[in-house]
Protein backbone atom coordinates (compact mmCIF):
# COMPACT_ATOMS: atom_id res chain seq x y z
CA UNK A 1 -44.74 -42.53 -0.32
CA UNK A 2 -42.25 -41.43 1.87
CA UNK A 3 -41.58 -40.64 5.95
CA UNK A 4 -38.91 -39.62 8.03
CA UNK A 5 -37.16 -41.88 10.30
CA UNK A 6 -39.07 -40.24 13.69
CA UNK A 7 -42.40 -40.73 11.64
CA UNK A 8 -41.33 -44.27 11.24
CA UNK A 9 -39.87 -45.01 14.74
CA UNK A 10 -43.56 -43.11 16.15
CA UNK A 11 -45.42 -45.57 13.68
CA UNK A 12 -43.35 -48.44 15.42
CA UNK A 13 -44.34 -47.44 18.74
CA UNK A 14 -47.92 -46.85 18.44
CA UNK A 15 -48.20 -50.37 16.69
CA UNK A 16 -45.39 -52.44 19.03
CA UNK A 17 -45.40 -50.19 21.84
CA UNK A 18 -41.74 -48.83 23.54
CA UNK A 19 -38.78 -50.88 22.59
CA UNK A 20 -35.30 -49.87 23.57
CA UNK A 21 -33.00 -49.15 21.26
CA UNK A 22 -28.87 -50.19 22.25
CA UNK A 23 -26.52 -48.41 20.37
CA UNK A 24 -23.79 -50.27 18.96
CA UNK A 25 -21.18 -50.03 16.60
CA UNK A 26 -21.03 -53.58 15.57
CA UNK A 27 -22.06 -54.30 11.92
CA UNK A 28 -24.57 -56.49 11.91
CA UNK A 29 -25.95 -58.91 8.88
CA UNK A 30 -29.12 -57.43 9.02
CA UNK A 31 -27.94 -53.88 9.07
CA UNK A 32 -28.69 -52.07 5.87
CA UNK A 33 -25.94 -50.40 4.58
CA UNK A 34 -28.37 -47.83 2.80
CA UNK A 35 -31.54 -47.21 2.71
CA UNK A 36 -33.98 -45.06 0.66
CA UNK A 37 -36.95 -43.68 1.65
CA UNK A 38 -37.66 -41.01 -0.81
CA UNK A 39 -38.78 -42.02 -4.34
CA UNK A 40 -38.72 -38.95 -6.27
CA UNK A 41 -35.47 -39.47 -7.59
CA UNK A 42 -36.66 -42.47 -9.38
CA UNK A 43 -39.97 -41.04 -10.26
CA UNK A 44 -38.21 -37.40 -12.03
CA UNK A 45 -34.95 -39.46 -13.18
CA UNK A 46 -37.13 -43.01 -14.26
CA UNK A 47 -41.03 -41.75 -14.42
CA UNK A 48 -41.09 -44.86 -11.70
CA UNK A 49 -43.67 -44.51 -8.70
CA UNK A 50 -44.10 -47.28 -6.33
CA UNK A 51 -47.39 -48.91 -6.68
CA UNK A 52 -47.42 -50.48 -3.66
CA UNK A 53 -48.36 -48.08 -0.70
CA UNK A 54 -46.16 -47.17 2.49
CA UNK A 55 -49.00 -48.03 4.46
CA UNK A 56 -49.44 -51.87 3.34
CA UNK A 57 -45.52 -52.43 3.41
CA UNK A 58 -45.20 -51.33 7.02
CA UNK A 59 -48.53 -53.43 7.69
CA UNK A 60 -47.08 -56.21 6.40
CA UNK A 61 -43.82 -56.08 7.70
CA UNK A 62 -45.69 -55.47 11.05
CA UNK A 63 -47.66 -58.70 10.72
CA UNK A 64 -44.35 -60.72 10.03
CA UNK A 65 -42.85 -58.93 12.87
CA UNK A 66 -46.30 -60.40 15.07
CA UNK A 67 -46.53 -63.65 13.49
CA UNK A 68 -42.71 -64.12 14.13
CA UNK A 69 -42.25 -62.62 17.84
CA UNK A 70 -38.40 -63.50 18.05
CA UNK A 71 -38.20 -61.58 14.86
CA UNK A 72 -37.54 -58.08 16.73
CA UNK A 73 -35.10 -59.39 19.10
CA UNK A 74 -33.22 -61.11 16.70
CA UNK A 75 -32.72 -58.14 14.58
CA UNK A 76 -32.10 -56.05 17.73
């Protein structure tokens, strides 16, 4: 239950299509400050595994993202 951040930005793309990305250096209030996308720490440290798939997380994010179309520029 895990991907890399150019498996993530390639699953972004095929389901939004291109968006630029602007670098910045501002900090943002939406910026995460850290962000984990790796659980077997928690699984060999906690016996935890996520019971909610990868798969229906970034579908529903997506389907905020389309039911909310300023959502993606806002973030931006």
């Amino acid at each position: 239950n895990s991907m890399s951040l150019k498996q993530l930005s390639s699953w972004c793309k095929g389901r939004f299509g291109s968006n630029k990305v602007i670098a910045s250096k501002e900090e943002r209030p939406v910026d995460a400050p850290w962000i984990v996308m790796d659980s077997s720490m928690a699984r060999d440290d906690w016996n935890w595994t996520p019971t909610t798939t990868l798969h229906t997380i970034l579908e529903e994010i997506a389907k905020h993202a389309e039911a909310n179309p300023q959502w993606l520029k806002t973030t931006n």
